[in-house]
PDB file of N, CA and C in Angstrom:
ATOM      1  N   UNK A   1      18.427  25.776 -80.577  1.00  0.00           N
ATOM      2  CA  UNK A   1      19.573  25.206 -79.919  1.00  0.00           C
ATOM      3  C   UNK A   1      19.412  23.683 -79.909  1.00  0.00           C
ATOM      4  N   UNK A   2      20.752  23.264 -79.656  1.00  0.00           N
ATOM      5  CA  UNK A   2      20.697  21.554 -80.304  1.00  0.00           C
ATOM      6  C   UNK A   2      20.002  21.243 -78.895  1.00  0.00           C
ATOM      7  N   UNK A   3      19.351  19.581 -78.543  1.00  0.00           N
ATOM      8  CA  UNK A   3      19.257  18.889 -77.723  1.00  0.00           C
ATOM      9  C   UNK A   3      21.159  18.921 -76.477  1.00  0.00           C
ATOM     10  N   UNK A   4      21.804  18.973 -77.032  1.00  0.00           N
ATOM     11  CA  UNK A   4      22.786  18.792 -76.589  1.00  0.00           C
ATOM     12  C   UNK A   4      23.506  19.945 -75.923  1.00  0.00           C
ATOM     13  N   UNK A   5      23.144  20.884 -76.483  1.00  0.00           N
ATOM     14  CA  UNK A   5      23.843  22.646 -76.215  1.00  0.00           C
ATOM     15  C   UNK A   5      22.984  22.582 -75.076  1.00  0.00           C
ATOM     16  N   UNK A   6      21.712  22.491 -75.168  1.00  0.00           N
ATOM     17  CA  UNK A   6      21.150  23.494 -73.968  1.00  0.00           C
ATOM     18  C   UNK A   6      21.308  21.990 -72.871  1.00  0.00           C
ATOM     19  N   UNK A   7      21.198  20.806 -73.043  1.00  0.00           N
ATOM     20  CA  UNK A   7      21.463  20.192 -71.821  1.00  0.00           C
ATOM     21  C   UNK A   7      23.136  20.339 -71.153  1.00  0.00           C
ATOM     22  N   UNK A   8      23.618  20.844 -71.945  1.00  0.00           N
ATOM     23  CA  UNK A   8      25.355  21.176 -71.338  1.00  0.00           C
ATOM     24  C   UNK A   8      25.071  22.506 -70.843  1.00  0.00           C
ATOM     25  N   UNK A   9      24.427  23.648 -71.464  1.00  0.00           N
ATOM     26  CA  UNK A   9      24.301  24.684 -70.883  1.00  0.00           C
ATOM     27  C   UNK A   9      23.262  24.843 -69.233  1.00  0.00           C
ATOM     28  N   UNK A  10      22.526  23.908 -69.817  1.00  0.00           N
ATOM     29  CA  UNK A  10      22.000  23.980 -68.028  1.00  0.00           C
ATOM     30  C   UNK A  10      22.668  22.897 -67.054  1.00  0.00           C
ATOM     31  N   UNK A  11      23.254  21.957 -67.627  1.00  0.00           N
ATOM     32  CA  UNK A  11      23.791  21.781 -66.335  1.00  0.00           C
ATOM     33  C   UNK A  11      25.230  22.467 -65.399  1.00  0.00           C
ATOM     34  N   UNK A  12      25.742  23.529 -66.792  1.00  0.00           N
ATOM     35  CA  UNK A  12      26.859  24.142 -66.178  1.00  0.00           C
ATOM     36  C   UNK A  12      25.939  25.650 -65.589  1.00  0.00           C
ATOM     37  N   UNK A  13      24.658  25.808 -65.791  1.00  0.00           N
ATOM     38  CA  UNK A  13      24.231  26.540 -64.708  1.00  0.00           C
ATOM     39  C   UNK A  13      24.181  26.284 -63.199  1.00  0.00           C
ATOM     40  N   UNK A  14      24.886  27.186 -61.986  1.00  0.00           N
ATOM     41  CA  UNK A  14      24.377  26.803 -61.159  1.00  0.00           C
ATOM     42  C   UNK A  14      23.353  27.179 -60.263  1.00  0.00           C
ATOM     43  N   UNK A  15      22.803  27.741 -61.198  1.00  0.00           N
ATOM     44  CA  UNK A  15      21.429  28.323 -59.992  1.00  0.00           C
ATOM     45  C   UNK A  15      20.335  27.364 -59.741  1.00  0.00           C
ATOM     46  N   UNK A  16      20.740  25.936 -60.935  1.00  0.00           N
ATOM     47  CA  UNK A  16      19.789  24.929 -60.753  1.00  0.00           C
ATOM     48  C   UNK A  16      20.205  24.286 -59.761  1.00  0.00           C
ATOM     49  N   UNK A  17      18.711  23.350 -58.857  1.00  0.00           N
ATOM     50  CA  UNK A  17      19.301  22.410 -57.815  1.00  0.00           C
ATOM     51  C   UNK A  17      18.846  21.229 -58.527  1.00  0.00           C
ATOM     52  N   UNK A  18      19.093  20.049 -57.641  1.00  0.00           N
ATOM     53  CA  UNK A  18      19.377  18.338 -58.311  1.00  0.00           C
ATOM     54  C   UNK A  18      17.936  18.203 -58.933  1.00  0.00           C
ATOM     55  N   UNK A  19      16.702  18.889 -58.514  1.00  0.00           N
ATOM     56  CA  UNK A  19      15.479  18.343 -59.017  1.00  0.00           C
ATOM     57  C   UNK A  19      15.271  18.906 -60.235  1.00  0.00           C
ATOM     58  N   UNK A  20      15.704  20.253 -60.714  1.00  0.00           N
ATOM     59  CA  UNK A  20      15.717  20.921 -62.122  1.00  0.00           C
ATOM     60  C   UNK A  20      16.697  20.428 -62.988  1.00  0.00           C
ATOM     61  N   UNK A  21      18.022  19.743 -62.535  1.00  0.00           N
ATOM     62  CA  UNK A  21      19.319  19.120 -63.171  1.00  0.00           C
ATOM     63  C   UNK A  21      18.347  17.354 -64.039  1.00  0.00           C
ATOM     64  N   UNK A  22      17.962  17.061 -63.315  1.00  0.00           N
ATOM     65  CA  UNK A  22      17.243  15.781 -63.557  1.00  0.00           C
ATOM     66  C   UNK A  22      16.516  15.817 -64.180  1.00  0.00           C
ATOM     67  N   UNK A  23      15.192  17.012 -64.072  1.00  0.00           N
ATOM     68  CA  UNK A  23      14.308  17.143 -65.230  1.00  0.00           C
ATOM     69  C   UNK A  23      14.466  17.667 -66.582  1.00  0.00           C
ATOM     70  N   UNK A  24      15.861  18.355 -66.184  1.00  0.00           N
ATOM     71  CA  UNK A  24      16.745  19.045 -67.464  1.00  0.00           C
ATOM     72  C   UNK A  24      17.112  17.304 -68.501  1.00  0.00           C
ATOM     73  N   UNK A  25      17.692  17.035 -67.976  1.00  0.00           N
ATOM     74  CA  UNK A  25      18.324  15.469 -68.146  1.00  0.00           C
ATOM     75  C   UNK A  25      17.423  14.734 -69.001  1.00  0.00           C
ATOM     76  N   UNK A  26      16.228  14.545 -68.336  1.00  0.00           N
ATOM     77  CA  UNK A  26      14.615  13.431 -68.678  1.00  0.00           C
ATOM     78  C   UNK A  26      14.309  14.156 -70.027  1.00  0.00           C
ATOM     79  N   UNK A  27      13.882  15.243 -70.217  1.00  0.00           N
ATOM     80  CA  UNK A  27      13.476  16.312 -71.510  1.00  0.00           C
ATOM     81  C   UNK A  27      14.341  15.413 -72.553  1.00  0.00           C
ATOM     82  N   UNK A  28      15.458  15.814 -72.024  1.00  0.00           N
ATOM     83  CA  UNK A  28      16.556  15.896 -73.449  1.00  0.00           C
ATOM     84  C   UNK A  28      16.709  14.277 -74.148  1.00  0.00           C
ATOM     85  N   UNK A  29      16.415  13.587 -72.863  1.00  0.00           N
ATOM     86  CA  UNK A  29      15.772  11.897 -72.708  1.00  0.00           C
ATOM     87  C   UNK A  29      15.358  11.412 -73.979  1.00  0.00           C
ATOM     88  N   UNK A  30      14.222  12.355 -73.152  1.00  0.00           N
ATOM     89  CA  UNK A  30      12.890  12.167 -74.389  1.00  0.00           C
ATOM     90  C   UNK A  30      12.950  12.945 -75.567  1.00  0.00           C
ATOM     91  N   UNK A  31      13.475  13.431 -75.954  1.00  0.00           N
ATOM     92  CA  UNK A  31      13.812  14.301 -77.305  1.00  0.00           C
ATOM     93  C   UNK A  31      14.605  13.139 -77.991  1.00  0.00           C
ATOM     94  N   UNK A  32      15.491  12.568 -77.005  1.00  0.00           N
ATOM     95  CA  UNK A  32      16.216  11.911 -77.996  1.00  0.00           C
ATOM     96  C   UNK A  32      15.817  10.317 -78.430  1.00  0.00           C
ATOM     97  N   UNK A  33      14.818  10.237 -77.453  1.00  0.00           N
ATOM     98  CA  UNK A  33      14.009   9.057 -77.663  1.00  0.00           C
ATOM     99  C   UNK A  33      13.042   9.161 -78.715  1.00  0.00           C
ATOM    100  N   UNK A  34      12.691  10.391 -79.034  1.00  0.00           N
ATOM    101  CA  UNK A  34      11.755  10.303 -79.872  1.00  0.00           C
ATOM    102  C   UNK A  34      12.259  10.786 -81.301  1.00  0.00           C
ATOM    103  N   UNK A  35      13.503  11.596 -81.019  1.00  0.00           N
ATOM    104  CA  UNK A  35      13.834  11.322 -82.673  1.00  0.00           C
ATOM    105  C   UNK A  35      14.262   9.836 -83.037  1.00  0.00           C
ATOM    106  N   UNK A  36      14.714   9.174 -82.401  1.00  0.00           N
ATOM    107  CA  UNK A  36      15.381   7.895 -82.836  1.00  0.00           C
ATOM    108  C   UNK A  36      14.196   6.741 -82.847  1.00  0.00           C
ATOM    109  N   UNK A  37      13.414   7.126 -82.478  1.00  0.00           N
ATOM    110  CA  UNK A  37      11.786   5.878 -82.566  1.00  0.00           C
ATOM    111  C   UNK A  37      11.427   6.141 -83.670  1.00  0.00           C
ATOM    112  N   UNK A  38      10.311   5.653 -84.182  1.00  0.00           N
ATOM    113  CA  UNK A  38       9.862   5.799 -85.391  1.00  0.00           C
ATOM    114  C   UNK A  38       8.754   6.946 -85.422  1.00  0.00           C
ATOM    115  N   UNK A  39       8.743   7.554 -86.075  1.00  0.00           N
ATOM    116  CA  UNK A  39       8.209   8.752 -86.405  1.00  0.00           C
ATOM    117  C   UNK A  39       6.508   8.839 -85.976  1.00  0.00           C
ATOM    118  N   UNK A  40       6.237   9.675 -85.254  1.00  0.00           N
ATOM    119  CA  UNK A  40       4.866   9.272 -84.694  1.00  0.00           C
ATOM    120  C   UNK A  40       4.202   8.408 -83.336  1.00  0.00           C
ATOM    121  N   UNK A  41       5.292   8.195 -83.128  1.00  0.00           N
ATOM    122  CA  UNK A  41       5.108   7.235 -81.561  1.00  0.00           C
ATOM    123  C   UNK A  41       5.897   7.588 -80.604  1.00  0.00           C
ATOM    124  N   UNK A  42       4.909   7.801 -79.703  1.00  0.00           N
ATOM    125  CA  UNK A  42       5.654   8.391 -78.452  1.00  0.00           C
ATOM    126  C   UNK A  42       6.278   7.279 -77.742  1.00  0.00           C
ATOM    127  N   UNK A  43       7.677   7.683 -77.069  1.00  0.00           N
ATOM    128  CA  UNK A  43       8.578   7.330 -76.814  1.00  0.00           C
ATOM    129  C   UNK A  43       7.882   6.686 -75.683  1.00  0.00           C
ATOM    130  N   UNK A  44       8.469   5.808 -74.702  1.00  0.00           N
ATOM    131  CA  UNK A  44       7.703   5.009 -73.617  1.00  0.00           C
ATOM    132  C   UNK A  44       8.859   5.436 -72.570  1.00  0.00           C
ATOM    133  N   UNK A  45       8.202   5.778 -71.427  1.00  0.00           N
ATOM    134  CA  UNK A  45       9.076   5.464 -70.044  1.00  0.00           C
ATOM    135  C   UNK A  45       9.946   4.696 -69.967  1.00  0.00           C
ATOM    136  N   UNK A  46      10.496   3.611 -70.625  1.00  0.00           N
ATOM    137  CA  UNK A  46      11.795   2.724 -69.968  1.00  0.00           C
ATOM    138  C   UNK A  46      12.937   2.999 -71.722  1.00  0.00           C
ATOM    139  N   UNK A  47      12.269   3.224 -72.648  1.00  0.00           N
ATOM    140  CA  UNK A  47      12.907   3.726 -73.581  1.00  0.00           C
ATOM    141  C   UNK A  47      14.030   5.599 -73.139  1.00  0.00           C
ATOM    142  N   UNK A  48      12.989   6.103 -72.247  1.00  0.00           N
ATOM    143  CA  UNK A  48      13.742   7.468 -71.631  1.00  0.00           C
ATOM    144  C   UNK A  48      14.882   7.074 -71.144  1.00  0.00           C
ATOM    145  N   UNK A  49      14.396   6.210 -69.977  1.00  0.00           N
ATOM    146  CA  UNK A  49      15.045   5.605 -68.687  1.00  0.00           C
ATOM    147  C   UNK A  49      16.564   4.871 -69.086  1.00  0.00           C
ATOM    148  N   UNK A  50      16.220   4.177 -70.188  1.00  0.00           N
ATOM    149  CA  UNK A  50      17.454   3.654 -71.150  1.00  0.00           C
ATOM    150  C   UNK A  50      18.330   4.715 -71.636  1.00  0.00           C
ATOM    151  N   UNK A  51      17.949   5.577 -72.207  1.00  0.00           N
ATOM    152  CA  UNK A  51      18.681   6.734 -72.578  1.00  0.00           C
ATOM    153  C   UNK A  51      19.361   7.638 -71.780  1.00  0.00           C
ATOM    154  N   UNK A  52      18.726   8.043 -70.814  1.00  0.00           N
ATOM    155  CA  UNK A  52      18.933   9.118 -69.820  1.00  0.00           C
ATOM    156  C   UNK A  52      20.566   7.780 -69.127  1.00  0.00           C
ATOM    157  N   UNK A  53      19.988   6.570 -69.041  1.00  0.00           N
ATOM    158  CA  UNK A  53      21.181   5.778 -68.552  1.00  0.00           C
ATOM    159  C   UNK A  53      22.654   5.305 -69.256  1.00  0.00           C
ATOM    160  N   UNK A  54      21.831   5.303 -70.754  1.00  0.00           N
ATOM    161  CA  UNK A  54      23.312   5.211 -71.289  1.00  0.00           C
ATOM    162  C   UNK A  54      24.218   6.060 -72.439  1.00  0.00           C
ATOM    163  N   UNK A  55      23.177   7.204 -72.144  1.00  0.00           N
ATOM    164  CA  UNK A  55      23.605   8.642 -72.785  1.00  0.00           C
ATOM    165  C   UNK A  55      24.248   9.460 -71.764  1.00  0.00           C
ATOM    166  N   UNK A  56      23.946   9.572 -70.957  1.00  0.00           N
ATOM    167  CA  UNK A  56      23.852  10.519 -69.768  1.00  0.00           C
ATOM    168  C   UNK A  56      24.629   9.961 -68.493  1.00  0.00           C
ATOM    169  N   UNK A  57      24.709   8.681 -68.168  1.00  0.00           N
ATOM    170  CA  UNK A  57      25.352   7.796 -66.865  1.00  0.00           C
ATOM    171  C   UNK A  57      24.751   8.284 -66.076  1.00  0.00           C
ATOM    172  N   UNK A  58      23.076   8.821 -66.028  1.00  0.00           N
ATOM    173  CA  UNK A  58      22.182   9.041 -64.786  1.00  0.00           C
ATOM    174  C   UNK A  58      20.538   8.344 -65.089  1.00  0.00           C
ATOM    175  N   UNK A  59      20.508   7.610 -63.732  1.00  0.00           N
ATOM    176  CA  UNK A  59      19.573   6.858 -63.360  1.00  0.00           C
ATOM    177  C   UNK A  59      18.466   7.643 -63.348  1.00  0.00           C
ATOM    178  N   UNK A  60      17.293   7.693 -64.159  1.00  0.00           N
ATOM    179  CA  UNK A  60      16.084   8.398 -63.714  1.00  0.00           C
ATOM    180  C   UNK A  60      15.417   7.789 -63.300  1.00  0.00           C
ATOM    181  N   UNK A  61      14.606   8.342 -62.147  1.00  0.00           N
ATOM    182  CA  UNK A  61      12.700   7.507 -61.618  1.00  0.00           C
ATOM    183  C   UNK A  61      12.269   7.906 -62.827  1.00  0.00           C
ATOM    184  N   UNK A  62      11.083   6.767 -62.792  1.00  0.00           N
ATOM    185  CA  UNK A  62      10.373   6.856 -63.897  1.00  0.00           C
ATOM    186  C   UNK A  62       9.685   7.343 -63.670  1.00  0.00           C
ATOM    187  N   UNK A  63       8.924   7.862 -62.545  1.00  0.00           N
ATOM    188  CA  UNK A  63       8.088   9.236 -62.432  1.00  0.00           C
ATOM    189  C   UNK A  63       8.349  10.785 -63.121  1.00  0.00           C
ATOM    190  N   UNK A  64       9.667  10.731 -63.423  1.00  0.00           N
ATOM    191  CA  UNK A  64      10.702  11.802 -63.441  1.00  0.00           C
ATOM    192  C   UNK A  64      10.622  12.158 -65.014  1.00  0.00           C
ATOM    193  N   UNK A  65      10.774  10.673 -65.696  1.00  0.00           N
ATOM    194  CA  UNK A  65      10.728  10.383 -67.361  1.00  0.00           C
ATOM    195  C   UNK A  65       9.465  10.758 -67.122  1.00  0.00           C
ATOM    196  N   UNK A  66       8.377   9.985 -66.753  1.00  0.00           N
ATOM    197  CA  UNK A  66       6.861  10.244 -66.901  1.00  0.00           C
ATOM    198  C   UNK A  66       6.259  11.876 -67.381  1.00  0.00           C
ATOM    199  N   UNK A  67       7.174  12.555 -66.288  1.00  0.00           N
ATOM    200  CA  UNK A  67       6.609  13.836 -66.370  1.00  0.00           C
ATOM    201  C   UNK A  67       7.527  14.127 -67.478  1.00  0.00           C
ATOM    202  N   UNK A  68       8.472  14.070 -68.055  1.00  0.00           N
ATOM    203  CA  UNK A  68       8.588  14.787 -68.771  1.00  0.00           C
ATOM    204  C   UNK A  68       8.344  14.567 -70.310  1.00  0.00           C
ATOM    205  N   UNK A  69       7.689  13.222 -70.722  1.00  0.00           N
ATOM    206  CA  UNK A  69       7.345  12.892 -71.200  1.00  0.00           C
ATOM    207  C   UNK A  69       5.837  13.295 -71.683  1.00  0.00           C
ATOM    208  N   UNK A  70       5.084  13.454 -70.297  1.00  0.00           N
ATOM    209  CA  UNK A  70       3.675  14.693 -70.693  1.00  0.00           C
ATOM    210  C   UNK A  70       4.282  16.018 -71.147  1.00  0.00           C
ATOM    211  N   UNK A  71       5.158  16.256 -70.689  1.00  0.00           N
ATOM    212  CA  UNK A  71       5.514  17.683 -71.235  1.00  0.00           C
ATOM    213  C   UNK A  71       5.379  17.599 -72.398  1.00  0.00           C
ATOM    214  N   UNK A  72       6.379  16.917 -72.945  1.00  0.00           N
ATOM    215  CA  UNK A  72       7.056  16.956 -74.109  1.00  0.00           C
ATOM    216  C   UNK A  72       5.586  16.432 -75.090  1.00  0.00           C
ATOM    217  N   UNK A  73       4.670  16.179 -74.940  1.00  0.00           N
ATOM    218  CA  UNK A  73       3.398  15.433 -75.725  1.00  0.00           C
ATOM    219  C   UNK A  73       2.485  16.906 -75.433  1.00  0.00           C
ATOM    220  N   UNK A  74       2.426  17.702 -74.024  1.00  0.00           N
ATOM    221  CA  UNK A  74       1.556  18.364 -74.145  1.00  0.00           C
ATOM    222  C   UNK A  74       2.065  20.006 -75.129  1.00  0.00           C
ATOM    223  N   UNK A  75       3.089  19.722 -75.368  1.00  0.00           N
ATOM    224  CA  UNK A  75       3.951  20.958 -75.968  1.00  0.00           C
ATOM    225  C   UNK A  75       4.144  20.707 -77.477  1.00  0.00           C
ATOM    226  N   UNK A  76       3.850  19.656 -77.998  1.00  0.00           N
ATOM    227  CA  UNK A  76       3.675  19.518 -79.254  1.00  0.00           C
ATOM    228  C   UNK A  76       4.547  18.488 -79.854  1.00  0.00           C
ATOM    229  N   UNK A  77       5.409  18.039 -78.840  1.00  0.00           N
ATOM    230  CA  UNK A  77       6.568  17.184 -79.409  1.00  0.00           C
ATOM    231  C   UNK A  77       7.749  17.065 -79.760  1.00  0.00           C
TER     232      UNK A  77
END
C-alpha cells in the first residue's frame, strides 16, 4: 500500500486517538523524507518536521519525528 493510502486510511479510522493519528502522520513523514533525500541517508528530525508541516498542515514534536524515525531505521527502512 502507497505511503499515502494507508495514511488516509488510518486517519479515517476512528478507533485511533490523537497520539496514534500523529505517529501515523511522523511514519509517513519519514517515508517521505527518505525517499526524496538521497539514497542512503537517513532523513534528520527537522527534515520530518518540514514535511509532516508542509505535506500534512500538522506540526510535529520532534520527539514524535524522533521516534518514528528509530522505527523506521530499526525496521529496515
Amino acid at each position: 500500500m502507497t505511503t499515502w493510502r494507508q495514511l488516509l486510511t488510518g486517519l479515517q479510522d476512528n478507533s485511533l486517538n490523537d497520539v496514534e493519528r500523529e505517529t501515523l502522520v511522523a511514519r509517513a513523514a519519514v517515508r517521505l523524507a527518505a525517499d526524496r533525500g538521497p539514497k542512503g541517508r537517513r532523513p534528520t528530525i527537522e527534515e520530518v518536521v518540514a514535511i509532516a508541516r508542509e505535506e500534512f498542515a500538522v506540526i510535529l514534536d520532534a520527539g514524535v519525528a524522533g521516534s518514528a524515525l528509530h522505527i523506521w531505521a530499526r525496521t529496515g527502512g
